[in-house]
N, C-alpha and C. Protein backbone atom coordinates (compact mmCIF):
# COMPACT_ATOMS: atom_id res chain seq x y z
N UNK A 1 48.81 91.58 151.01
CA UNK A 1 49.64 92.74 151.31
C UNK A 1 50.99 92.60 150.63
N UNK A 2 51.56 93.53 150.53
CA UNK A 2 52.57 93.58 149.29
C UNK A 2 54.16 93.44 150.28
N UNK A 3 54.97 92.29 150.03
CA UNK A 3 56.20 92.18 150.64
C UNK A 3 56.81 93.65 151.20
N UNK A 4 57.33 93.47 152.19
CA UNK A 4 58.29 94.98 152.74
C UNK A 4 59.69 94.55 151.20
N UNK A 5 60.28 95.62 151.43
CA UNK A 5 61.33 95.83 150.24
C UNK A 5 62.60 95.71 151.10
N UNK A 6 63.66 94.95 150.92
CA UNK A 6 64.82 94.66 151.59
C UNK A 6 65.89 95.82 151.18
N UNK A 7 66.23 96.30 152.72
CA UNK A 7 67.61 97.28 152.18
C UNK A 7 68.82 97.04 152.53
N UNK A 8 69.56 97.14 151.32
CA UNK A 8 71.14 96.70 151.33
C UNK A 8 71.54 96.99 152.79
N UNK A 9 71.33 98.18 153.07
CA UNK A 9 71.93 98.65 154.58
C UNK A 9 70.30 98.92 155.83
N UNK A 10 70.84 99.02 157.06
CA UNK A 10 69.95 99.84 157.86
C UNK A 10 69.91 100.96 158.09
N UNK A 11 68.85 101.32 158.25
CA UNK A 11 68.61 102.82 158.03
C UNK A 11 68.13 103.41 159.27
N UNK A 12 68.77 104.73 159.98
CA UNK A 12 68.59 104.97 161.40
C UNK A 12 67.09 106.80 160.58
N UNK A 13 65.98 106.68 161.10
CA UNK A 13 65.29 107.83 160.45
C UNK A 13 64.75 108.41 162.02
N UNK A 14 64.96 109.35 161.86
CA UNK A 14 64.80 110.79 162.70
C UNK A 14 63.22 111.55 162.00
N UNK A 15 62.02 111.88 162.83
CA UNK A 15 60.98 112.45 162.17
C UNK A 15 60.84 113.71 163.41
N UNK A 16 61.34 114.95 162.69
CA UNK A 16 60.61 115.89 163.84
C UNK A 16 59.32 117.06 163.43
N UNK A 17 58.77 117.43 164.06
CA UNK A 17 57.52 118.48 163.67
C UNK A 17 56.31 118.15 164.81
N UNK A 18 55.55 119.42 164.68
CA UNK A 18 54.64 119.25 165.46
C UNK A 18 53.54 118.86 165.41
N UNK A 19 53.03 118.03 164.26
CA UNK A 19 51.96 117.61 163.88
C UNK A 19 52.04 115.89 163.62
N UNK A 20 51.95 115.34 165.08
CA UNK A 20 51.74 114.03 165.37
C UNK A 20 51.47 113.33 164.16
N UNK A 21 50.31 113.48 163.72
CA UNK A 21 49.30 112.52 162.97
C UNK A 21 50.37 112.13 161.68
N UNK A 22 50.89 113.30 161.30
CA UNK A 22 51.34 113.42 159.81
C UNK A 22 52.73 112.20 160.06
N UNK A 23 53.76 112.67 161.19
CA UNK A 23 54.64 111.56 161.98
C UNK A 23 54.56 110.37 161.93
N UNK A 24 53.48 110.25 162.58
CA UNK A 24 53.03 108.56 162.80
C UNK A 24 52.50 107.94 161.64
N UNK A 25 51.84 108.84 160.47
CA UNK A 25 51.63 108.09 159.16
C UNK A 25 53.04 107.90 158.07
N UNK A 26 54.02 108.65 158.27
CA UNK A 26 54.90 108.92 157.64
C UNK A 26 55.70 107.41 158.46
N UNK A 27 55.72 107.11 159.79
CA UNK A 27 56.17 106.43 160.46
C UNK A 27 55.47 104.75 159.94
N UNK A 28 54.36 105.01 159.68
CA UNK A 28 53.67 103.73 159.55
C UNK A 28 54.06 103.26 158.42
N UNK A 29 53.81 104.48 157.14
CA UNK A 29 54.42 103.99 155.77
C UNK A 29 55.85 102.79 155.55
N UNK A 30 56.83 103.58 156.03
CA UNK A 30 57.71 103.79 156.43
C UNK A 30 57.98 102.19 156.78
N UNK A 31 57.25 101.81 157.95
CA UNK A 31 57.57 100.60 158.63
C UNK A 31 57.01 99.71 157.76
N UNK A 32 55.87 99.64 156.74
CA UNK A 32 55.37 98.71 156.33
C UNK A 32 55.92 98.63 154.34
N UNK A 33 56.97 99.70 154.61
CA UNK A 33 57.38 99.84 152.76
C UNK A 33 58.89 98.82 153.26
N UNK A 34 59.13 98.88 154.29
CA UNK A 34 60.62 98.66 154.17
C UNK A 34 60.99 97.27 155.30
N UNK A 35 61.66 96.38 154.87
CA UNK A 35 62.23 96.19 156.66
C UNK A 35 63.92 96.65 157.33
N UNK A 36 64.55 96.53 157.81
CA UNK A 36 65.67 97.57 157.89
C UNK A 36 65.70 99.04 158.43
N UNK A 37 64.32 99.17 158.60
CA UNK A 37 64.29 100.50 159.49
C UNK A 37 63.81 100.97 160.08
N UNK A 38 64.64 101.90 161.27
CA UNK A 38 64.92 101.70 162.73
C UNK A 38 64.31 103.57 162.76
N UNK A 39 63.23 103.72 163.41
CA UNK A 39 62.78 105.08 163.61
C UNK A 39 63.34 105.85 164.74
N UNK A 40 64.83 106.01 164.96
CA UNK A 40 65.39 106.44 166.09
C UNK A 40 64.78 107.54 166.92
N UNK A 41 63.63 108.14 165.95
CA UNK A 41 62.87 109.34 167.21
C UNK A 41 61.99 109.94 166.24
N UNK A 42 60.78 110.00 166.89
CA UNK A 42 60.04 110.52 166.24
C UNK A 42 59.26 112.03 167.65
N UNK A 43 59.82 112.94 167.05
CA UNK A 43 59.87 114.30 168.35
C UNK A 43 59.46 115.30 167.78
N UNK A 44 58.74 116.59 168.19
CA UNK A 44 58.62 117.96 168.23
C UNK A 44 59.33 118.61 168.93
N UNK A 45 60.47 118.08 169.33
CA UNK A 45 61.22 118.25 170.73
C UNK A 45 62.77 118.92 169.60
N UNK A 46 62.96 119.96 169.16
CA UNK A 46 64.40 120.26 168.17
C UNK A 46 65.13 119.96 169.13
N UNK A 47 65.54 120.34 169.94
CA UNK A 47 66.75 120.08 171.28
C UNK A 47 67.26 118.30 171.15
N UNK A 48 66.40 117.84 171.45
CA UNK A 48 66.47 116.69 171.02
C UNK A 48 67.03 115.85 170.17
N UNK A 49 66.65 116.49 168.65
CA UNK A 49 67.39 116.24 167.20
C UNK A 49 68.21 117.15 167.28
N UNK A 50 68.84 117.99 168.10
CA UNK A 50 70.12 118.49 167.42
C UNK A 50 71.19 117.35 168.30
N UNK A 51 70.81 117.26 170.07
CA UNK A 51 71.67 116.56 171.05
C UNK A 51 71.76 115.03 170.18
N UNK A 52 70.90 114.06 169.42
CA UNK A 52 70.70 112.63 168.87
C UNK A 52 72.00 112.77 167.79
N UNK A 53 71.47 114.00 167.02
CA UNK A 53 72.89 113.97 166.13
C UNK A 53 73.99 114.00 166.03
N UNK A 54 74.12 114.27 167.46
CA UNK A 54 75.78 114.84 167.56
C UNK A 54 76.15 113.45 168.59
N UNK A 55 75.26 112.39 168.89
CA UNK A 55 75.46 111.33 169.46
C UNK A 55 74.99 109.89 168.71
N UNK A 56 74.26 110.13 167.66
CA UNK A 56 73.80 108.93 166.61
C UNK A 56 74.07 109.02 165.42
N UNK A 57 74.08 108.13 164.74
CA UNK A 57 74.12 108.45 162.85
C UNK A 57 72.87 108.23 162.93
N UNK A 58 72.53 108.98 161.71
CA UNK A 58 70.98 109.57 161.29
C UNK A 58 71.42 109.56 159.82
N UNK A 59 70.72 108.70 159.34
CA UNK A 59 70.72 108.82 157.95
C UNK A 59 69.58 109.50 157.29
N UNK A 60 68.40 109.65 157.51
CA UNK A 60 67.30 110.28 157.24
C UNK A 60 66.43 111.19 158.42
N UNK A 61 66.45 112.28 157.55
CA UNK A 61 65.08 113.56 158.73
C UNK A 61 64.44 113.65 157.88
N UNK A 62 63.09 113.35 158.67
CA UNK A 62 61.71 114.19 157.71
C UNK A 62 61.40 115.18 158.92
N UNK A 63 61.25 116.58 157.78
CA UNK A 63 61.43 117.39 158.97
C UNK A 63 59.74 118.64 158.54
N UNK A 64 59.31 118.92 159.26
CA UNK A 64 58.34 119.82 159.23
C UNK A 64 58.60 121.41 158.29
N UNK A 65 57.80 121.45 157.76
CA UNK A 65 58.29 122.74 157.14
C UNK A 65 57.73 124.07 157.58
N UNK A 66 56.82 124.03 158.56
CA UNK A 66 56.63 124.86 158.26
C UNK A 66 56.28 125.78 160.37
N UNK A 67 57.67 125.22 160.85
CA UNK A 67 57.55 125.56 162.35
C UNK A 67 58.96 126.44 162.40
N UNK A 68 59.13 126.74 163.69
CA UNK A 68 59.90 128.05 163.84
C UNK A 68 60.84 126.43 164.96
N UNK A 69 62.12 126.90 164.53
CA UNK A 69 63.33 125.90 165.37
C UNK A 69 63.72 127.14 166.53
N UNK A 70 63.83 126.00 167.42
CA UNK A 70 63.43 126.03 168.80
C UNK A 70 64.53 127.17 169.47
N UNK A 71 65.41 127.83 168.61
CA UNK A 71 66.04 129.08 169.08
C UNK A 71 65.52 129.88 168.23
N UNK A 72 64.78 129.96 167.39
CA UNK A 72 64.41 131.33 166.75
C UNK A 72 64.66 131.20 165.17
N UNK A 73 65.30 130.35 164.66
CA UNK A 73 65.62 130.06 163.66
C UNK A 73 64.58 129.73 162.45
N UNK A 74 64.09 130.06 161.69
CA UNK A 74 63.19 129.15 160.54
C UNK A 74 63.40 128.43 159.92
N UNK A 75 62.64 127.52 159.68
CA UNK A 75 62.79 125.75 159.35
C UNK A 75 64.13 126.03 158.29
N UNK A 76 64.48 126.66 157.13
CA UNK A 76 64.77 126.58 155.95
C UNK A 76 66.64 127.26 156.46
N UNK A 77 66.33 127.84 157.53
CA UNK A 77 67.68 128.26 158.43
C UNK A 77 68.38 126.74 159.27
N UNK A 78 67.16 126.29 159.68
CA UNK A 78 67.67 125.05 161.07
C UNK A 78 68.09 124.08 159.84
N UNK A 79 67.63 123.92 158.79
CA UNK A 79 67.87 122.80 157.32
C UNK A 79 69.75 123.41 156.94
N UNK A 80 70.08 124.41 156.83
CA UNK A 80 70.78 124.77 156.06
C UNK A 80 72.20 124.29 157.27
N UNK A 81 71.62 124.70 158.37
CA UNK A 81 72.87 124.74 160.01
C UNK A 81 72.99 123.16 159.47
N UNK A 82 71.73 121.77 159.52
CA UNK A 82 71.90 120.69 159.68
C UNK A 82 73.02 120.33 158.02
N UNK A 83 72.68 121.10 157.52
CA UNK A 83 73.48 120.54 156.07
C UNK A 83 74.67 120.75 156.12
N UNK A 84 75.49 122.00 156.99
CA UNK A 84 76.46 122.49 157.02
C UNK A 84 76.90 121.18 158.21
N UNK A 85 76.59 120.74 159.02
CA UNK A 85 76.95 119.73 160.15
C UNK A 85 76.99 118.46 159.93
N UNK A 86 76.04 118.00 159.04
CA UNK A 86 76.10 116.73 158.97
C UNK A 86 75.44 116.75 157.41
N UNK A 87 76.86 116.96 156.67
CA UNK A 87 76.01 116.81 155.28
C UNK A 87 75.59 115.65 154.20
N UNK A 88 75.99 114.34 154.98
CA UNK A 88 75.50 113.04 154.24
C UNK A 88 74.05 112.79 154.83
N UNK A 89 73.68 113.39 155.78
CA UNK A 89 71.92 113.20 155.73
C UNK A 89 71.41 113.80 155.15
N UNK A 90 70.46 112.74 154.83
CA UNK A 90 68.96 113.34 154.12
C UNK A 90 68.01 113.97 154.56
N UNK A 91 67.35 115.00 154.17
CA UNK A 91 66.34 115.89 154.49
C UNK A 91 65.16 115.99 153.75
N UNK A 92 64.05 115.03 154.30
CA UNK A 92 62.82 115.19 153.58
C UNK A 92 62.07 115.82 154.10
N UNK A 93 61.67 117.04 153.48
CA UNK A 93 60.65 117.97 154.45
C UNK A 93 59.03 117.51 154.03
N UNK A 94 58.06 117.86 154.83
CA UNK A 94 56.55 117.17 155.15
C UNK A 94 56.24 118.52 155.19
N UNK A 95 55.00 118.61 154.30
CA UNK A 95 54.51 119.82 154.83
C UNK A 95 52.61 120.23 154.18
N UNK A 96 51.48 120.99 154.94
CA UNK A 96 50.35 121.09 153.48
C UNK A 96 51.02 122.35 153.16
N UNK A 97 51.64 123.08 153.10
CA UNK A 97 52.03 124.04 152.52
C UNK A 97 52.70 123.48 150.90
N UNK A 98 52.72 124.25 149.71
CA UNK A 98 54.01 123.76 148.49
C UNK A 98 55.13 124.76 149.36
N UNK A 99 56.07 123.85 149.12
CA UNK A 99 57.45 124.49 149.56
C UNK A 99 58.56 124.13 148.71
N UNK A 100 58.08 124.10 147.29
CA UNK A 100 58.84 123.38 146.15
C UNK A 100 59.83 123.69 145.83
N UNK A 101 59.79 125.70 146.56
CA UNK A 101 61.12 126.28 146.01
C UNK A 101 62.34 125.64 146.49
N UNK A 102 62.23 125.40 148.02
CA UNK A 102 63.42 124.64 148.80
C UNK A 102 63.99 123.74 147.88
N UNK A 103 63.48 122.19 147.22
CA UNK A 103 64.10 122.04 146.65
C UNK A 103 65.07 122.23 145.73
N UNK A 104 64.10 123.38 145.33
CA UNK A 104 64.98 124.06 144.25
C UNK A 104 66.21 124.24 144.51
N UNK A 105 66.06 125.24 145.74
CA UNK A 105 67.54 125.82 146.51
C UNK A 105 68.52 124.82 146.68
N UNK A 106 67.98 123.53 146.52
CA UNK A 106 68.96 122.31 147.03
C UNK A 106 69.19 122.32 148.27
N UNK A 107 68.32 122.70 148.90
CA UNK A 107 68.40 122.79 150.42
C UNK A 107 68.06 121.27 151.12
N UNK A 108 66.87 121.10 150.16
CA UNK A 108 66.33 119.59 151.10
C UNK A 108 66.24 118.62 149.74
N UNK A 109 66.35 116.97 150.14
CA UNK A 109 66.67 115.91 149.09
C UNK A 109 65.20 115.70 148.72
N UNK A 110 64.33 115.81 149.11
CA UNK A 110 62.69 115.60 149.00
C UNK A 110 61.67 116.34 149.70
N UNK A 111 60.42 116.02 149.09
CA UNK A 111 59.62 116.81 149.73
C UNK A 111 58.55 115.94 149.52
N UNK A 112 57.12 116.05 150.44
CA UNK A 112 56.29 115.24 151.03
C UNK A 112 55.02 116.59 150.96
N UNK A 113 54.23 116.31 149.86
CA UNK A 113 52.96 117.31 150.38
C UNK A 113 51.70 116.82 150.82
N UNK A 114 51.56 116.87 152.53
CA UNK A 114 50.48 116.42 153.28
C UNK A 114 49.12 116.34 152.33
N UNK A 115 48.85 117.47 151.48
CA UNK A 115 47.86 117.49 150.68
C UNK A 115 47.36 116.08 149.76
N UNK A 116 48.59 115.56 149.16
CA UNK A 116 48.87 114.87 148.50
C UNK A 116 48.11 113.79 148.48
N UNK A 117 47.49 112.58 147.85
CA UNK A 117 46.67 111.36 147.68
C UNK A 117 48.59 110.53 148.16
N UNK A 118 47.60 108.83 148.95
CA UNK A 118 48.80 108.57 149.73
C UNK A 118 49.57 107.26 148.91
N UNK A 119 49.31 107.40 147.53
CA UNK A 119 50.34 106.83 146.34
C UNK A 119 51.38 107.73 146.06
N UNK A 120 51.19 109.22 146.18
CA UNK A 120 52.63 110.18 146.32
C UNK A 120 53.51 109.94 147.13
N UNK A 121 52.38 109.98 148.47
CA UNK A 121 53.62 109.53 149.43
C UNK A 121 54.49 108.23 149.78
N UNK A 122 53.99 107.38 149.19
CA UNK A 122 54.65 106.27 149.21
C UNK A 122 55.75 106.23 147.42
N UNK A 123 55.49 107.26 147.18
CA UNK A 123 56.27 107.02 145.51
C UNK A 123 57.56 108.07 145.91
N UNK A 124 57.17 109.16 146.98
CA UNK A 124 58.62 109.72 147.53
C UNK A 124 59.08 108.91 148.75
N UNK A 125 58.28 108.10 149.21
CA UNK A 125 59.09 107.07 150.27
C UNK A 125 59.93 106.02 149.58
N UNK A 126 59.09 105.95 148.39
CA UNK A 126 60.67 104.84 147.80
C UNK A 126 61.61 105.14 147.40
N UNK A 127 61.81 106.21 147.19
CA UNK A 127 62.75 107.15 147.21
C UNK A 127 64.05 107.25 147.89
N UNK A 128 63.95 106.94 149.24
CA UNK A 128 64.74 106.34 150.29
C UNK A 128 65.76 105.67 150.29
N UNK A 129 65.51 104.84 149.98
CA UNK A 129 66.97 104.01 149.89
C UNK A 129 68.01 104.11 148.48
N UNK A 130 67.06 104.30 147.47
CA UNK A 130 67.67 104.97 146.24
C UNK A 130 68.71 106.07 146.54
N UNK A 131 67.96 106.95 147.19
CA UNK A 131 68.51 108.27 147.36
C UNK A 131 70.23 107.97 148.39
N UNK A 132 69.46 107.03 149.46
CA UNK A 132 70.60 107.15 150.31
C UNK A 132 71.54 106.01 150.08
N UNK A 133 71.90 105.20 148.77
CA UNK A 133 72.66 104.60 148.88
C UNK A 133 73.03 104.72 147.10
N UNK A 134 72.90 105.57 146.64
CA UNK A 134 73.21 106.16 145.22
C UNK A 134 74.00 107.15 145.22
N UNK A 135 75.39 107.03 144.32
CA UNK A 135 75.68 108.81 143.85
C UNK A 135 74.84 109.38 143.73
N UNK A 136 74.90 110.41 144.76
CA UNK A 136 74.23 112.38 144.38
C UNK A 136 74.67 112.33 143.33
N UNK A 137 73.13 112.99 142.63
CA UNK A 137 73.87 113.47 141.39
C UNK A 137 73.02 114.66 141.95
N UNK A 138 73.31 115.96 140.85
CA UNK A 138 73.66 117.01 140.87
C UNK A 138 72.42 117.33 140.40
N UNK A 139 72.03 118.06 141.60
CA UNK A 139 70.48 119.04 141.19
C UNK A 139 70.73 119.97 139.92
N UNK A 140 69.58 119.46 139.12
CA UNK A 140 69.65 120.05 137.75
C UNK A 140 69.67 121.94 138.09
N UNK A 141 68.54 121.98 139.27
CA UNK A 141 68.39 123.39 139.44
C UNK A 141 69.63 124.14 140.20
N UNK A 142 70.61 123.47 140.83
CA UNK A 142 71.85 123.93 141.08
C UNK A 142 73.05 123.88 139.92
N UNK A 143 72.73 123.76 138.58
CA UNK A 143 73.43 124.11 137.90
C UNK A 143 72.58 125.27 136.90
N UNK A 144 71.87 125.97 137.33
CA UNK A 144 70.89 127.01 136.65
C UNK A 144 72.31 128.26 136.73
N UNK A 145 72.83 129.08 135.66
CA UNK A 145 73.39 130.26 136.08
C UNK A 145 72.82 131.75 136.65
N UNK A 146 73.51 132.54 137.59
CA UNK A 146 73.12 133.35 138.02
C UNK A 146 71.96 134.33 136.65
N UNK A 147 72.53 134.41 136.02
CA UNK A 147 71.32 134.74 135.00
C UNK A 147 70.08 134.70 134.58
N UNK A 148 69.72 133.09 134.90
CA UNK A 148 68.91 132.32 134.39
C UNK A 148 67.71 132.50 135.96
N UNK A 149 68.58 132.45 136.97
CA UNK A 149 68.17 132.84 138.38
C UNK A 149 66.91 133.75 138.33
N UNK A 150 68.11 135.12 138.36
CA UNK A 150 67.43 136.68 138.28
C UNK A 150 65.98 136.73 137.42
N UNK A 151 66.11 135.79 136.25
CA UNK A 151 65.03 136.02 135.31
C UNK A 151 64.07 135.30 136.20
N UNK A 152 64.30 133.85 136.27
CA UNK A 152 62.68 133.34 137.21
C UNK A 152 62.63 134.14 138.36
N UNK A 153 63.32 134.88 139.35
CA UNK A 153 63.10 135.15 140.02
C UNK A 153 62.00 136.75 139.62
N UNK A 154 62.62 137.11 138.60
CA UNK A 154 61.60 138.59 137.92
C UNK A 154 60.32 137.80 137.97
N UNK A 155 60.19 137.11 136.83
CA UNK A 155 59.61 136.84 136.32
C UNK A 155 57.84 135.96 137.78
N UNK A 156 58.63 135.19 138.39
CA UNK A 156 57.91 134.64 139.82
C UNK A 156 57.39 136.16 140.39
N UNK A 157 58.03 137.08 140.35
CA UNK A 157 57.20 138.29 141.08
C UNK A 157 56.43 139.34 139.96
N UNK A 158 56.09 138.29 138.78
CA UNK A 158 55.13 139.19 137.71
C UNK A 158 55.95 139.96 136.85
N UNK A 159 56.90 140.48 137.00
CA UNK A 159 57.13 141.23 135.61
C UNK A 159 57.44 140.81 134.22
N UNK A 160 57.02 141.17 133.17
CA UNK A 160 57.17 141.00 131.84
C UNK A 160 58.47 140.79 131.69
N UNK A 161 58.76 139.90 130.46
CA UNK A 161 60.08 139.78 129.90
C UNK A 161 60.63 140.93 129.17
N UNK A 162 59.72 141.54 128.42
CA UNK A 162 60.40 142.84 128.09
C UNK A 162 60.61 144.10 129.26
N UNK A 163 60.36 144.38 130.35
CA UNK A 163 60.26 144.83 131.01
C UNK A 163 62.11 144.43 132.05
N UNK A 164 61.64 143.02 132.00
CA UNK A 164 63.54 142.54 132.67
C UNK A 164 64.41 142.63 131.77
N UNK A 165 63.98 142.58 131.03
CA UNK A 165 65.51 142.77 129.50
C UNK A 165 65.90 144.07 129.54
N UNK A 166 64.55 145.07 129.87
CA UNK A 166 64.77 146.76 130.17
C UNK A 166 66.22 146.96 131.76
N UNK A 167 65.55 146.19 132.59
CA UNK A 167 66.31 146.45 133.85
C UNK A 167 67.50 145.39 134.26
N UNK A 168 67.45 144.93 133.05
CA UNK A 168 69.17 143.57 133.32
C UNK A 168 69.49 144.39 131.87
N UNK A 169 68.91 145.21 131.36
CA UNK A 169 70.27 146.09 129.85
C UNK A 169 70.57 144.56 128.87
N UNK A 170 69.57 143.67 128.85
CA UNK A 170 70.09 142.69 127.75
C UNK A 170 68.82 142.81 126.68
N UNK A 171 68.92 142.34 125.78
CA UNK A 171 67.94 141.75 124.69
C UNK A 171 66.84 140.99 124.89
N UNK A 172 65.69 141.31 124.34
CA UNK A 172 64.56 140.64 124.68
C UNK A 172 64.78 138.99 124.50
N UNK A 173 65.76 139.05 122.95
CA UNK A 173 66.13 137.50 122.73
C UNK A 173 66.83 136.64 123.64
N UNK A 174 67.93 137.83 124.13
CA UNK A 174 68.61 136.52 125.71
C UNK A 174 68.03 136.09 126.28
N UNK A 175 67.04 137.41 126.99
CA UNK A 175 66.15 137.25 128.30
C UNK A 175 65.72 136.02 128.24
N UNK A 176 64.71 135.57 127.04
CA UNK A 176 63.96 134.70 126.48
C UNK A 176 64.27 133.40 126.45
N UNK A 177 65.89 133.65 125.61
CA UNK A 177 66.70 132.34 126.20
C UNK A 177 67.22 131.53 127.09
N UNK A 178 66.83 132.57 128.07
CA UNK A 178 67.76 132.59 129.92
C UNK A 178 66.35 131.24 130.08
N UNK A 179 65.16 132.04 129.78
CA UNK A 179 64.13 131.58 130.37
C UNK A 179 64.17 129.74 129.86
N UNK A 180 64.25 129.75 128.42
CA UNK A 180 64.05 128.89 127.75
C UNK A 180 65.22 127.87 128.62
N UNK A 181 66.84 128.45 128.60
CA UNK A 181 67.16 127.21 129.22
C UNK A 181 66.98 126.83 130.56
N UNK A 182 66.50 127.79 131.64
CA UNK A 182 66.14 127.53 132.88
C UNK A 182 64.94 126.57 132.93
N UNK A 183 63.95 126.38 131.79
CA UNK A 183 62.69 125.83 131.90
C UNK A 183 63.39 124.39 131.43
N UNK A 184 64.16 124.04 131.03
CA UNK A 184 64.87 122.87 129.91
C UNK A 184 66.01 122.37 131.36
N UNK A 185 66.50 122.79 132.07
CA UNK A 185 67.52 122.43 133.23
C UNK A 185 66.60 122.41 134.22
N UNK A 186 65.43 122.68 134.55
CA UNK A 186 64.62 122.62 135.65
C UNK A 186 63.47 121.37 135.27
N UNK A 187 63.47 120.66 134.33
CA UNK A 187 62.52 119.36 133.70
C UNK A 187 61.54 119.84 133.48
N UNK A 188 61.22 120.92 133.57
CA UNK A 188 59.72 121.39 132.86
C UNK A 188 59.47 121.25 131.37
N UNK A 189 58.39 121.05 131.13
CA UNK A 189 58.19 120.70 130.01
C UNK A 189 57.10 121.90 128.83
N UNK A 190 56.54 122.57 129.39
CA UNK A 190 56.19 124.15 128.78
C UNK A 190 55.84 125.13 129.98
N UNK A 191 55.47 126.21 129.23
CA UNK A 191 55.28 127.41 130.29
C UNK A 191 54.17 127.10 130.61
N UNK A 192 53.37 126.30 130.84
CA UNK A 192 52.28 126.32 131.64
C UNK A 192 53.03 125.39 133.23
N UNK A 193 53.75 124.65 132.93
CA UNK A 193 54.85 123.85 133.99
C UNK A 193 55.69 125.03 134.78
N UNK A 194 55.98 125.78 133.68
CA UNK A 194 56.64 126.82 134.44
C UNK A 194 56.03 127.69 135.32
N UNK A 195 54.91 127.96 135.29
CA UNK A 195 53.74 128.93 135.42
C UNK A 195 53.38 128.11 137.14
N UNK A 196 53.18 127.07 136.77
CA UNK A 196 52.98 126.22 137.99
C UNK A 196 54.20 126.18 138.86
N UNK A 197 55.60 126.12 138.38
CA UNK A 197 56.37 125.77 139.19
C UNK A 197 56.81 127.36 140.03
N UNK A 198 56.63 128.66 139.04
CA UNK A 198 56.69 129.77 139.77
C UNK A 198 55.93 130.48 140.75
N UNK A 199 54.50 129.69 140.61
CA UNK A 199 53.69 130.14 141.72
C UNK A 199 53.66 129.18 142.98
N UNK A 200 54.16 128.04 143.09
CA UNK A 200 54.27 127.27 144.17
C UNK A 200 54.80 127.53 145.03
């Protein structure tokens, strides 16, 4: 069996959602990738993780993506409240849904797809301590300009490029370019990457 990996610091991790199984494997990984860390709660209980936070440091949530927070809120709402409150934690969302866009948004630091073979998940679990004891650097897709936006966003709901160049009043050649550098700042590597990353 392969040594646990030593971390500079300890790490306090918070797991909430309603799907046990996914928890406790995420939990198991977890315990057997690392030593240094302390699973302060593993709950479906939101009340819970909001009262822990405002009474523990929490350096890591893996958080469910795809449940309704416990006042009415949707996951991608209860993510945005926790970022605005406590914005040096990490947010790895779990989910079988793709929910790739979130990252995009820079909403959450990782993402976990249940679907996934369980060498992914252990290749975004190492992730972990990298993440939380490294300069942020700067989501490539949060430096995309409003421009570059509007076009994937056309473009993700099907319409032609000549067709958005018609209804943004620019040139087929900008449009094109918007696209070209959004696909080049987002690490994709051709439009078939792109194609994939807009339908996810």
């Amino acid at each position: 069996m392969a040594s646990k990996l030593e971390l500079q610091h300890h790490l306090n991790i918070a797991l909430i959602g309603g799907d046990r199984f996914a928890r406790c494997g995420i939990t198991a990984l977890l315990q057997g990738m690392y030593s240094g860390i302390q699973i302060t709660t593993s709950t479906n209980d939101y009340q819970h993780l909001d009262d822990l936070l405002a009474m523990t440091k929490i350096d890591v949530i893996f958080i469910s993506g795809i449940e309704k927070h416990h006042t009415g809120m949707d996951c991608l709402a209860y993510i945005k409240t926790i970022k605005a409150s406590y914005p040096e934690v990490l947010i790895y969302m779990y989910s079988a849904a793709v929910n790739s866009l979130l990252w995009v948004h820079g909403d959450i630091d990782a993402y976990i797809s249940l679907q996934d073979p369980l060498y992914r998940w252990r290749t975004c679990l190492l992730k972990v301590a990298e993440s939380r004891y490294q300069p942020k650097k700067k989501s490539m897709a949060l430096s995309l300009t409003p421009g570059e936006w509007r076009v994937l966003k056309k473009l993700r709901n099907g319409l032609d490029i000549r067709y958005i160049a018609e209804i943004e009043k620019l040139s087929y050649r900008r449009v094109s370019a918007l696209k070209s550098s959004a696909i080049r700042k987002l690490g994709l590597r051709n439009k078939t990457d792109l194609l994939v990353f807009l339908t996810s």
